[in-house]
C-alpha atoms as a PDB file:
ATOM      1  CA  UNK A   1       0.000   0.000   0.000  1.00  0.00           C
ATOM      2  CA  UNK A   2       1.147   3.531  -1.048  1.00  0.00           C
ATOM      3  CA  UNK A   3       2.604   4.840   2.800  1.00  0.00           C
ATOM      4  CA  UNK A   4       1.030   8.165   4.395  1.00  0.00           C
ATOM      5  CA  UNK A   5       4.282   9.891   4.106  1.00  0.00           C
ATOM      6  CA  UNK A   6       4.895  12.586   2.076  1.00  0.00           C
ATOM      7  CA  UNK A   7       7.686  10.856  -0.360  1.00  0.00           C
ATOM      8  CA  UNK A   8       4.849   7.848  -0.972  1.00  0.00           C
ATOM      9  CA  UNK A   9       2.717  10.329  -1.748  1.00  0.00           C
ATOM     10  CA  UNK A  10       4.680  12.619  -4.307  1.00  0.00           C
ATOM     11  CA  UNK A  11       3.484  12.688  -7.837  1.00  0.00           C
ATOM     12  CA  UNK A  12       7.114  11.043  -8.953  1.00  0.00           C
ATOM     13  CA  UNK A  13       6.706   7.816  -6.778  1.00  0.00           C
ATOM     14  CA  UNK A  14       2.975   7.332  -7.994  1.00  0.00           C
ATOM     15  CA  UNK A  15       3.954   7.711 -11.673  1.00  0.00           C
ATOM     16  CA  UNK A  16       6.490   5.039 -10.911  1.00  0.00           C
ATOM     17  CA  UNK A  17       4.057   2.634  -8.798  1.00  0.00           C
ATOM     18  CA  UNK A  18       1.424   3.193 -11.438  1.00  0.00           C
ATOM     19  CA  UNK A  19       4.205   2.194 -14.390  1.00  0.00           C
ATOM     20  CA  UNK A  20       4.964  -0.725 -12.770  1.00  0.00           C
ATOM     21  CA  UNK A  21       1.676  -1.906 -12.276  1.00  0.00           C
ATOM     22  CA  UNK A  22       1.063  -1.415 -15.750  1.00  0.00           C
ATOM     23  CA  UNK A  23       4.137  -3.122 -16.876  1.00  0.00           C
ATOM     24  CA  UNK A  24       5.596  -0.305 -19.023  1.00  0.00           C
ATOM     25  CA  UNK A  25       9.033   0.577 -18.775  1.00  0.00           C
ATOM     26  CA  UNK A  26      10.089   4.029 -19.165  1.00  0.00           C
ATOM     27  CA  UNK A  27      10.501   3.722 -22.737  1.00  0.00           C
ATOM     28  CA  UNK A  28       7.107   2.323 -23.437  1.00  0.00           C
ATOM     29  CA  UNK A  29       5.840   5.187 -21.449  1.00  0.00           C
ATOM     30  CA  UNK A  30       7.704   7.624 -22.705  1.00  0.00           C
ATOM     31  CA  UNK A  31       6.645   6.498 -26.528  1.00  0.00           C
ATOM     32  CA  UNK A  32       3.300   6.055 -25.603  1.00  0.00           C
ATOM     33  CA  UNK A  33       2.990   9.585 -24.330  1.00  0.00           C
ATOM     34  CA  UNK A  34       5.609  11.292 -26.837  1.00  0.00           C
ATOM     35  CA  UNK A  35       7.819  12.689 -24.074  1.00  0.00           C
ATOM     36  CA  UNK A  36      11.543  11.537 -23.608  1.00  0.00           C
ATOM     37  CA  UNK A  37      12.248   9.266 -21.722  1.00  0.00           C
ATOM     38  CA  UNK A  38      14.833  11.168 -20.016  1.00  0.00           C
ATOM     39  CA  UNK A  39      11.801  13.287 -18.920  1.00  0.00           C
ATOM     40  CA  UNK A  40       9.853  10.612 -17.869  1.00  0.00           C
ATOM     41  CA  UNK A  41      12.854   9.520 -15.894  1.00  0.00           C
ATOM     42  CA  UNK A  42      13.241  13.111 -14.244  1.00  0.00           C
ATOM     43  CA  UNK A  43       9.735  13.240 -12.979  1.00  0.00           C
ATOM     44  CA  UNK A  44       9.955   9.830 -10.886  1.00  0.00           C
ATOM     45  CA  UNK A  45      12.487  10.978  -9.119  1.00  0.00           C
ATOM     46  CA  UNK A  46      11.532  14.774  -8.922  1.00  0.00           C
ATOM     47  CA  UNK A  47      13.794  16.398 -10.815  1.00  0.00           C
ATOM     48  CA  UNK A  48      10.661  17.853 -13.284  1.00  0.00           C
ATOM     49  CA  UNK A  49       7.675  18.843 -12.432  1.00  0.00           C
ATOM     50  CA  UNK A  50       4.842  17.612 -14.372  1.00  0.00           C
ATOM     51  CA  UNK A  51       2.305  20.467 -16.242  1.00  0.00           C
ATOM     52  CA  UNK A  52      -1.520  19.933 -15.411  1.00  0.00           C
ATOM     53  CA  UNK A  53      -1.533  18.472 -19.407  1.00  0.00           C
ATOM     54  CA  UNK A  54       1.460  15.620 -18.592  1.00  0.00           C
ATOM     55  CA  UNK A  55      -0.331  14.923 -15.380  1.00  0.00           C
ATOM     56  CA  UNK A  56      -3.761  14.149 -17.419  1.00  0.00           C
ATOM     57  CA  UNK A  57      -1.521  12.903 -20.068  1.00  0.00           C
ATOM     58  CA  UNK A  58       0.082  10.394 -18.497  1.00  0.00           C
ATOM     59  CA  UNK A  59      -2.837   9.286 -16.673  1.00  0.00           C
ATOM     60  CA  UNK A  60      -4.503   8.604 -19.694  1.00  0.00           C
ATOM     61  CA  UNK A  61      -1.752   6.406 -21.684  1.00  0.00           C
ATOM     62  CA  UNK A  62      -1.476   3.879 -17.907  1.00  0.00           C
ATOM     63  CA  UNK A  63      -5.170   4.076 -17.668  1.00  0.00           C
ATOM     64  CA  UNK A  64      -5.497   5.712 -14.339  1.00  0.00           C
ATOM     65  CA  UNK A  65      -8.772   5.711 -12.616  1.00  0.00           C
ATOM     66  CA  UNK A  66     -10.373   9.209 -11.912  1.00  0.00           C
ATOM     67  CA  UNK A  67     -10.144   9.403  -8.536  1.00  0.00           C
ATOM     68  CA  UNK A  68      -6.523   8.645  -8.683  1.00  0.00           C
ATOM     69  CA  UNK A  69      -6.139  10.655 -11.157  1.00  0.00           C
ATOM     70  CA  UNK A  70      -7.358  13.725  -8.947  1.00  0.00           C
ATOM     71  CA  UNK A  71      -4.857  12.133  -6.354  1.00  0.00           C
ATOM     72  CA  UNK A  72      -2.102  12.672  -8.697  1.00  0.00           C
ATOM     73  CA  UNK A  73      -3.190  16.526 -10.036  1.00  0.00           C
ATOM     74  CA  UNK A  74      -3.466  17.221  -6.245  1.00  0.00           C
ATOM     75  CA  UNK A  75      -0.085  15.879  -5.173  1.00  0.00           C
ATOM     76  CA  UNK A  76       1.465  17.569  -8.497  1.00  0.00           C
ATOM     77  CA  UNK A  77      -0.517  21.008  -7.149  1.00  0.00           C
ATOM     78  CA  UNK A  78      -3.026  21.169  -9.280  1.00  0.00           C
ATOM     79  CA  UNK A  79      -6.760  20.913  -8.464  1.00  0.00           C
ATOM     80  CA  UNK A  80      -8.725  18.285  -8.791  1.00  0.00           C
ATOM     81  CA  UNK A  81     -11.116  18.223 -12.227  1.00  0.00           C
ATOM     82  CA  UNK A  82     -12.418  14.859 -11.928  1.00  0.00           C
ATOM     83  CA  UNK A  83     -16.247  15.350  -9.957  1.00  0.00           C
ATOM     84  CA  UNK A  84     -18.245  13.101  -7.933  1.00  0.00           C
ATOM     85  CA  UNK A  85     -21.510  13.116  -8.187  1.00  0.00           C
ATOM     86  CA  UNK A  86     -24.185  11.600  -5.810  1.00  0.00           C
ATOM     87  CA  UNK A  87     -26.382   9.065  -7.564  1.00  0.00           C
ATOM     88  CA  UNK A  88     -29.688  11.248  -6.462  1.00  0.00           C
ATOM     89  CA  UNK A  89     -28.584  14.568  -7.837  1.00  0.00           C
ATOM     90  CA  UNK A  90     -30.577  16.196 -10.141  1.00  0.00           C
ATOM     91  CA  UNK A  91     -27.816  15.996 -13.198  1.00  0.00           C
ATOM     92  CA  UNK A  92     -27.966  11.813 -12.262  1.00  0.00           C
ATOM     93  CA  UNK A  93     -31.674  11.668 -13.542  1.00  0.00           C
ATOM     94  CA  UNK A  94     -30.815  10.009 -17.037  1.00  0.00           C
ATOM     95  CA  UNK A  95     -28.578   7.723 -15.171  1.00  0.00           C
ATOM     96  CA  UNK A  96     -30.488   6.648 -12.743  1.00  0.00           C
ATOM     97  CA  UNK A  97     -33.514   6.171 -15.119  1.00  0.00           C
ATOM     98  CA  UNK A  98     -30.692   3.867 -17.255  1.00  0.00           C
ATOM     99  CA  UNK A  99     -30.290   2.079 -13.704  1.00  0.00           C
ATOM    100  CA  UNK A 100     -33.567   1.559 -12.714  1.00  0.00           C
ATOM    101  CA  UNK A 101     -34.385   0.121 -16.720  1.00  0.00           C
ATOM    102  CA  UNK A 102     -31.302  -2.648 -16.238  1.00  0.00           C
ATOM    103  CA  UNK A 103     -32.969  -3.710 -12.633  1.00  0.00           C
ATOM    104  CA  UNK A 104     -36.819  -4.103 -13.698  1.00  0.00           C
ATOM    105  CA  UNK A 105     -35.144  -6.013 -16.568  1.00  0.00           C
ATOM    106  CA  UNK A 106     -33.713  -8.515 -15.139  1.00  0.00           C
ATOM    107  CA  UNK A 107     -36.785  -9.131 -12.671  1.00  0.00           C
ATOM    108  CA  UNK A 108     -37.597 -12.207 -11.368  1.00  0.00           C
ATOM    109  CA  UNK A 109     -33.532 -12.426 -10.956  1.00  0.00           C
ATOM    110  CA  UNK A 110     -31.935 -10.758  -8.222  1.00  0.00           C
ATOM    111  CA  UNK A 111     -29.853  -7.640  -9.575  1.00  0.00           C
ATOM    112  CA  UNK A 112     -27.402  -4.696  -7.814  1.00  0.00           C
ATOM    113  CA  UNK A 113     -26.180  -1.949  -8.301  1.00  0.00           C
ATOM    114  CA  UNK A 114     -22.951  -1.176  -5.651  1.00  0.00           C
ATOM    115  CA  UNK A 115     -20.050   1.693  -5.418  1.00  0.00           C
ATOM    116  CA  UNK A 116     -16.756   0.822  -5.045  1.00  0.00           C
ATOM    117  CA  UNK A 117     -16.439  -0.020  -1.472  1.00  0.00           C
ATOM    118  CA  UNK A 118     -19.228  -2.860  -1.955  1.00  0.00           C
ATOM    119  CA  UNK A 119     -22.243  -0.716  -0.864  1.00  0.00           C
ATOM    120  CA  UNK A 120     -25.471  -1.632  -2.400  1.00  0.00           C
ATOM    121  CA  UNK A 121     -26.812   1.779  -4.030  1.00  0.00           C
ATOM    122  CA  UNK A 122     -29.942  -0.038  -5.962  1.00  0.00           C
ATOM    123  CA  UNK A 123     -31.514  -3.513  -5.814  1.00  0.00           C
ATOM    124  CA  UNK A 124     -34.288  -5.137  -7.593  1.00  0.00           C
ATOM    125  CA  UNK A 125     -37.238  -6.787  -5.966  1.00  0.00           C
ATOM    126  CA  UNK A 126     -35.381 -10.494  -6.781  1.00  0.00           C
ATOM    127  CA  UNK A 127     -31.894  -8.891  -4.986  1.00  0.00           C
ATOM    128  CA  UNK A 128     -34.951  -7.976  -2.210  1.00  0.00           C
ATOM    129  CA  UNK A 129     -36.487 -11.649  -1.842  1.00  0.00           C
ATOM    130  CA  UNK A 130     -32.939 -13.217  -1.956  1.00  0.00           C
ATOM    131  CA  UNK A 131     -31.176 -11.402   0.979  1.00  0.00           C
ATOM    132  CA  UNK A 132     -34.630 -11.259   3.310  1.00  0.00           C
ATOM    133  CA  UNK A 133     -34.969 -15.373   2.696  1.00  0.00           C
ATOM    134  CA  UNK A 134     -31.681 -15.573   4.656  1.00  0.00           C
ATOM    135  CA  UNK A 135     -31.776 -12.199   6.602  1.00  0.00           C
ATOM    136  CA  UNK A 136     -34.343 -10.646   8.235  1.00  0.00           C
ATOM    137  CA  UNK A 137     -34.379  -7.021   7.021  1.00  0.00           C
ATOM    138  CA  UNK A 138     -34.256  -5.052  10.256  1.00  0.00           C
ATOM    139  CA  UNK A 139     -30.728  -6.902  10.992  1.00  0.00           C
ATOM    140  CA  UNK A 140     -29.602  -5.704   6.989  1.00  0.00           C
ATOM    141  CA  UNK A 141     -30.264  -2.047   8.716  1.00  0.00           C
ATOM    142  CA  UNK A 142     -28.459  -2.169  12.066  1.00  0.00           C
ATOM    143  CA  UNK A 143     -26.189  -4.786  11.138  1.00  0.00           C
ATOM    144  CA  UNK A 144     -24.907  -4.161   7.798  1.00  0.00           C
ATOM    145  CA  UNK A 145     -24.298  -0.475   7.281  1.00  0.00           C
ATOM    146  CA  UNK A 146     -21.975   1.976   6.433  1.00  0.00           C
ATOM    147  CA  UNK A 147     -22.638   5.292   6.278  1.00  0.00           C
ATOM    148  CA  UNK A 148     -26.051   4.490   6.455  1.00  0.00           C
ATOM    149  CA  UNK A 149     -25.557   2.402   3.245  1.00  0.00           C
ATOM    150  CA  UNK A 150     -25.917  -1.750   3.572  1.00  0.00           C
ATOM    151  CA  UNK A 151     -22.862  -2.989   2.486  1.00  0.00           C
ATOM    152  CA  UNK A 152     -23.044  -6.408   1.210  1.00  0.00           C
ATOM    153  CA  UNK A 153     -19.445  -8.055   1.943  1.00  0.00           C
ATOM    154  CA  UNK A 154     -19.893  -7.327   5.348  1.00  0.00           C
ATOM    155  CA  UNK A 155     -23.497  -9.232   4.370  1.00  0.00           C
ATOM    156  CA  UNK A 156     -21.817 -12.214   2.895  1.00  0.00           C
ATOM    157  CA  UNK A 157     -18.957 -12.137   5.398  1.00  0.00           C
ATOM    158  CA  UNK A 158     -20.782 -12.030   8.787  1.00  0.00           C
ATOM    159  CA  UNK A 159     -21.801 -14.710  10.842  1.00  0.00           C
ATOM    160  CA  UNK A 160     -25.192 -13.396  10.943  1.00  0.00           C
ATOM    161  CA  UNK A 161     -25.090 -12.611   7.318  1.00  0.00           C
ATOM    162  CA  UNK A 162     -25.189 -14.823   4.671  1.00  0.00           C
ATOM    163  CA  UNK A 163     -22.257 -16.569   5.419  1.00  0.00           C
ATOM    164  CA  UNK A 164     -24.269 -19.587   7.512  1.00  0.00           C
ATOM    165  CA  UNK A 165     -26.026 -20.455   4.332  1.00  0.00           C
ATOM    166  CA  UNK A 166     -23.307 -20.046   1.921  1.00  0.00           C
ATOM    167  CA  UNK A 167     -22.758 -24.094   1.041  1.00  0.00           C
ATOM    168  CA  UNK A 168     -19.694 -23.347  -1.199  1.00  0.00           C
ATOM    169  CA  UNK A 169     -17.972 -20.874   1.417  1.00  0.00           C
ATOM    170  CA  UNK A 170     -14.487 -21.131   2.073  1.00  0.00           C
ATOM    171  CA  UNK A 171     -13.946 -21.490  -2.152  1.00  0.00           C
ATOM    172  CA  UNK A 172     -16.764 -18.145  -2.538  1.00  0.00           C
ATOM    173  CA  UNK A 173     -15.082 -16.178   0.841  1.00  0.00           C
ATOM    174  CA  UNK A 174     -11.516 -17.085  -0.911  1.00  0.00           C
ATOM    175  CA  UNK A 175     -12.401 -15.428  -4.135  1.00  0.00           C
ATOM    176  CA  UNK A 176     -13.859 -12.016  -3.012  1.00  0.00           C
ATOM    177  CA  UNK A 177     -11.103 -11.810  -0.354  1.00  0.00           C
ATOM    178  CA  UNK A 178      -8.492 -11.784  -2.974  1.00  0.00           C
ATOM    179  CA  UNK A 179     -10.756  -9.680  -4.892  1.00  0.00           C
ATOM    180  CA  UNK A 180     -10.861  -7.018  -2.295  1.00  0.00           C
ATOM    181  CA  UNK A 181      -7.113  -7.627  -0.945  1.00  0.00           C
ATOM    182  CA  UNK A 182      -6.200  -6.211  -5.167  1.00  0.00           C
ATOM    183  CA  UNK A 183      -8.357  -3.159  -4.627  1.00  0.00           C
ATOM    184  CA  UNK A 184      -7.261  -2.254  -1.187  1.00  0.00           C
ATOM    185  CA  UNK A 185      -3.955  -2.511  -2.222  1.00  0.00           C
ATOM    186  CA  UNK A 186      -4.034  -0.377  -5.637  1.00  0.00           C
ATOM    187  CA  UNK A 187      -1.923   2.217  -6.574  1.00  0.00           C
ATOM    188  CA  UNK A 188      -3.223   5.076  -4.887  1.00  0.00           C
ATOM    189  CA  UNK A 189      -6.400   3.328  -3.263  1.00  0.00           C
ATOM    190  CA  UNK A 190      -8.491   5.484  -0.400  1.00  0.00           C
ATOM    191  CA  UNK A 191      -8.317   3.967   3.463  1.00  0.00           C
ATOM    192  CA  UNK A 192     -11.407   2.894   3.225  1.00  0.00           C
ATOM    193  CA  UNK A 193     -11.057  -0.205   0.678  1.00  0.00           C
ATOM    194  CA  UNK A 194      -8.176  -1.064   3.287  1.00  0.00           C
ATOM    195  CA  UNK A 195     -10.077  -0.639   6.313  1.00  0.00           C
ATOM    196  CA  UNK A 196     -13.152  -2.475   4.950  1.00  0.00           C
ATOM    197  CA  UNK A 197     -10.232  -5.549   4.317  1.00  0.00           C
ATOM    198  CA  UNK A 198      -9.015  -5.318   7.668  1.00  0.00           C
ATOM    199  CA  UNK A 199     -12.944  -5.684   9.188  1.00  0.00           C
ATOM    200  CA  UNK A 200     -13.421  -8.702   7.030  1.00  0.00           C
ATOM    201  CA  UNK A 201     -10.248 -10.251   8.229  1.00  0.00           C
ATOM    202  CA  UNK A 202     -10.718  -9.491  12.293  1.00  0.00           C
ATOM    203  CA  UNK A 203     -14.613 -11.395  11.448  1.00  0.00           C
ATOM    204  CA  UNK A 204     -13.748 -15.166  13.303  1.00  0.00           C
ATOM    205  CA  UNK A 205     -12.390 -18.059  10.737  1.00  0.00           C
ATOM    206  CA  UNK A 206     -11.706 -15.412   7.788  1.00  0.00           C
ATOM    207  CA  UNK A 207      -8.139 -14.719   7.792  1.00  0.00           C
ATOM    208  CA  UNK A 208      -7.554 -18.579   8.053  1.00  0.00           C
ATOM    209  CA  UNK A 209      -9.673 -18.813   4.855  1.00  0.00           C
ATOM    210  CA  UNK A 210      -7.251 -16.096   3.458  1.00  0.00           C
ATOM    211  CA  UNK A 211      -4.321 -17.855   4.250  1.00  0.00           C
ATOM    212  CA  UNK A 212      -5.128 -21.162   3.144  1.00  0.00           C
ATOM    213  CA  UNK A 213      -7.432 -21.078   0.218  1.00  0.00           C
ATOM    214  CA  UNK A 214      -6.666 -22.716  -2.573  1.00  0.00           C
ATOM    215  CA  UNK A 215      -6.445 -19.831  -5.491  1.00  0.00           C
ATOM    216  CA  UNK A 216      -5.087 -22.621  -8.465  1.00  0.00           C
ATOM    217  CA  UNK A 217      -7.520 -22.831 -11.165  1.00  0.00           C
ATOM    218  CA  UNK A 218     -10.529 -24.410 -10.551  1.00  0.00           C
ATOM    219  CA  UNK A 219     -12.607 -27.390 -13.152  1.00  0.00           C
ATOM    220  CA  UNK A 220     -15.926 -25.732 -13.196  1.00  0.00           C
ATOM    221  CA  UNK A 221     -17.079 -22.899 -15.759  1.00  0.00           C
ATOM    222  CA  UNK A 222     -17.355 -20.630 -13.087  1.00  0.00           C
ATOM    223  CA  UNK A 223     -17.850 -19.918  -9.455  1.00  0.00           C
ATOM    224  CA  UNK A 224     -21.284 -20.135  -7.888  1.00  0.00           C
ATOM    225  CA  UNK A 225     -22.730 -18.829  -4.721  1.00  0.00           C
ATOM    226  CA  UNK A 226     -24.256 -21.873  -3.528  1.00  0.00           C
ATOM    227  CA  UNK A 227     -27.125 -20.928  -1.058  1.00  0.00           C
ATOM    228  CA  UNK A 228     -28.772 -23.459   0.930  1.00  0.00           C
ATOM    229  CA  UNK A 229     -31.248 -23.389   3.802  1.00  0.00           C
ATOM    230  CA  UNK A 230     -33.544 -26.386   5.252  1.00  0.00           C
ATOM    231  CA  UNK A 231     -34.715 -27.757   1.872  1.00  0.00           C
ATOM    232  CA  UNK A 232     -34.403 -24.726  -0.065  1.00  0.00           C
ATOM    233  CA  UNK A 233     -30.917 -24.827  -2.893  1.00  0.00           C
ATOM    234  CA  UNK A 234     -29.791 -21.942  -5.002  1.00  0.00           C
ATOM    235  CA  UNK A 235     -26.850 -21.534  -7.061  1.00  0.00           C
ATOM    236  CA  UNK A 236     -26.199 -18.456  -8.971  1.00  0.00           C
ATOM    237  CA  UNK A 237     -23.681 -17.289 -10.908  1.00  0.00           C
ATOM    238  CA  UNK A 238     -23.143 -13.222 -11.687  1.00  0.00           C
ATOM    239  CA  UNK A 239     -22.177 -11.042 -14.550  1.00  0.00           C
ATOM    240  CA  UNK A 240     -20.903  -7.503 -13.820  1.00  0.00           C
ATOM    241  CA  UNK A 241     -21.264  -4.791 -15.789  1.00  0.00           C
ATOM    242  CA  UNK A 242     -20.133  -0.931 -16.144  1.00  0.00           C
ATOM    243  CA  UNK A 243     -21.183   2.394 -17.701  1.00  0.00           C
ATOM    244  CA  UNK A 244     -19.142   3.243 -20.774  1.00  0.00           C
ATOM    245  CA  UNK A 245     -16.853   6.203 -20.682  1.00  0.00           C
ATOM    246  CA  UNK A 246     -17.794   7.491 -17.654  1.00  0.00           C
ATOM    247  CA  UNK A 247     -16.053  11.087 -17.072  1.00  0.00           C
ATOM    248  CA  UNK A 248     -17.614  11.489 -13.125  1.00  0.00           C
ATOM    249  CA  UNK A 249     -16.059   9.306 -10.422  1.00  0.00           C
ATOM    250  CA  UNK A 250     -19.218   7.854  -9.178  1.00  0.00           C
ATOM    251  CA  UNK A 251     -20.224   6.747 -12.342  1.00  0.00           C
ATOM    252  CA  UNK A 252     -16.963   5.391 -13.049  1.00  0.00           C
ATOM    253  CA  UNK A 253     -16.829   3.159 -10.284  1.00  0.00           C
ATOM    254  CA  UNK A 254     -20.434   1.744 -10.420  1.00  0.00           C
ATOM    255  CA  UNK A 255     -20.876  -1.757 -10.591  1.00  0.00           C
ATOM    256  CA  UNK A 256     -24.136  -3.612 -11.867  1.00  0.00           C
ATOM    257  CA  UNK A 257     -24.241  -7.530 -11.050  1.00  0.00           C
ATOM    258  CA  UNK A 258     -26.642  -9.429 -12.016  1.00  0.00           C
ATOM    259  CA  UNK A 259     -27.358 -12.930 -10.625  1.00  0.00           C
ATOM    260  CA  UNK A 260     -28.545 -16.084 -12.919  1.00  0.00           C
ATOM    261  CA  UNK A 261     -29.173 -19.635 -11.974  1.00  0.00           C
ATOM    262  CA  UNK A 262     -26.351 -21.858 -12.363  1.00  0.00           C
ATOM    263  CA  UNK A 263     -28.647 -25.253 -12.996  1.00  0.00           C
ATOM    264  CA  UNK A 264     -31.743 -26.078 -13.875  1.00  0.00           C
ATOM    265  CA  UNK A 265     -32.939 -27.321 -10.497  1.00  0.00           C
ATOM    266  CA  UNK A 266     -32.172 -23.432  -8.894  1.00  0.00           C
ATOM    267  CA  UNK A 267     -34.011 -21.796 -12.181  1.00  0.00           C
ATOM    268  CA  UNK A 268     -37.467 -23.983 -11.123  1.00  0.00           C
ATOM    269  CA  UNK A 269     -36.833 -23.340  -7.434  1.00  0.00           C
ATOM    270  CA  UNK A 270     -36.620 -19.981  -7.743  1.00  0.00           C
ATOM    271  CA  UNK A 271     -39.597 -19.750  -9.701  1.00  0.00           C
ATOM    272  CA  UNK A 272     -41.871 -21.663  -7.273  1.00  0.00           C
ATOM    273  CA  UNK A 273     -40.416 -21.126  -4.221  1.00  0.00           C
END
């Protein structure tokens, strides 16, 4: 994780970080961008300083997201350009009409729409009837927020979560933890993806799940949530999708899964249940 000092935090050292993670050398970057090399080389270690255009530049040829990329015009002394926008704001009405479309869609089937620290912003009345089989709703209130916002890996990680009913667990737990341990430790990443991590670990059994799961490549098409209570058997599998070209933070780092049955047996259950 990028340090709170002021050195891990200059605009040279996250260039670099963000390089590496790329995998482009100097070179590469410096042909991708059309600036020497020698320049690129100067502003890593902070011999140049970067213009508000190399900053944006260079952001753009590695791919940066926005809110790094407001990290890195702020540590460089420039403002930040890069807004985010609260989903209910007037200016999201077209969006959130787009939103709202993709969830009645996909009715019966449970569908979400979460930020990027895992809090569910929208759900469908199917994303409704699956979390209130297994939960009853008052404890998704006082249980399962954050900033007054249900967040749902502390709803599949909890004990009085999902996480009793998850049949598949320690291979499902395994795969979002190493999920969220490559997002808490990005390139520039806020606390809170780290601190959200560090909850999920301290939650009893976890960390030995994250220690000893198995993360070599599995036989089956893909991974299910396998939910199972009393005589009732679901398995799902997701897809997640994104808004194109998104030039507002929020928007940039919404995520909309939606949840499909994995057999046959889970698409008549889930009809008739």
């Amino acid at each position: 994780m990028v340090s709170n000092s002021s050195e891990a935090h200059s605009f040279g050292t996250l260039l670099k970080q963000w390089r590496a993670q790329r995998g482009f050398s100097q070179l590469d970057l410096a042909l991708e961008s059309e600036v020497s090399q020698r320049h690129i080389s100067f502003l890593e270690s902070g011999r140049a300083k970067p213009s508000r255009e190399m900053v944006l530049e260079l952001a753009t040829v590695l791919e940066i997201p926005l809110r790094q990329q407001n990290l890195m015009l702020t540590v460089a002394g420039f403002a930040p350009i890069h807004t985010e926008t609260d989903l209910s704001a007037p200016e999201m009405t077209s969006i959130r009409k787009a939103l709202d479309f993709l969830l009645v869609q996909q009715e019966p089937l449970p569908a979400i729409v979460v930020d990027r620290y895992w809090n569910l912003l929208l759900t469908n009345n199917g994303a409704n009837r699956l979390l209130t089989t297994f939960i009853n709703p008052s404890r998704l209130q006082t249980l399962f927020c954050i900033d007054g916002k249900i967040n749902l890996m502390r709803v599949v990680f909890h004990s009085q979560g999902l996480r009793p009913f998850i049949a598949n667990w320690q291979e499902f737990a395994g795969h979002l933890l190493g999920r969220m341990h490559r997002e808490a430790n990005s390139v520039g990443e806020s606390e809170q993806s780290t601190l959200l991590f560090d909850e999920l670990m301290s939650y009893p059994g976890v960390s030995e799940i994250w220690h000893t799961s198995n993360r070599a490549a599995q036989n089956t098409l893909l991974l299910t949530i396998h939910l199972k209570q009393n005589d009732l058997s679901w398995q799902f599998f997701s897809t997640i999708a994104t808004l194109g070209t998104p030039y507002d933070i929020t928007l940039q780092e919404l995520r909309i899964e939606c949840l499909f049955p994995a057999d046959e047996a889970t698409e008549q259950n889930w009809k008739h249940s």
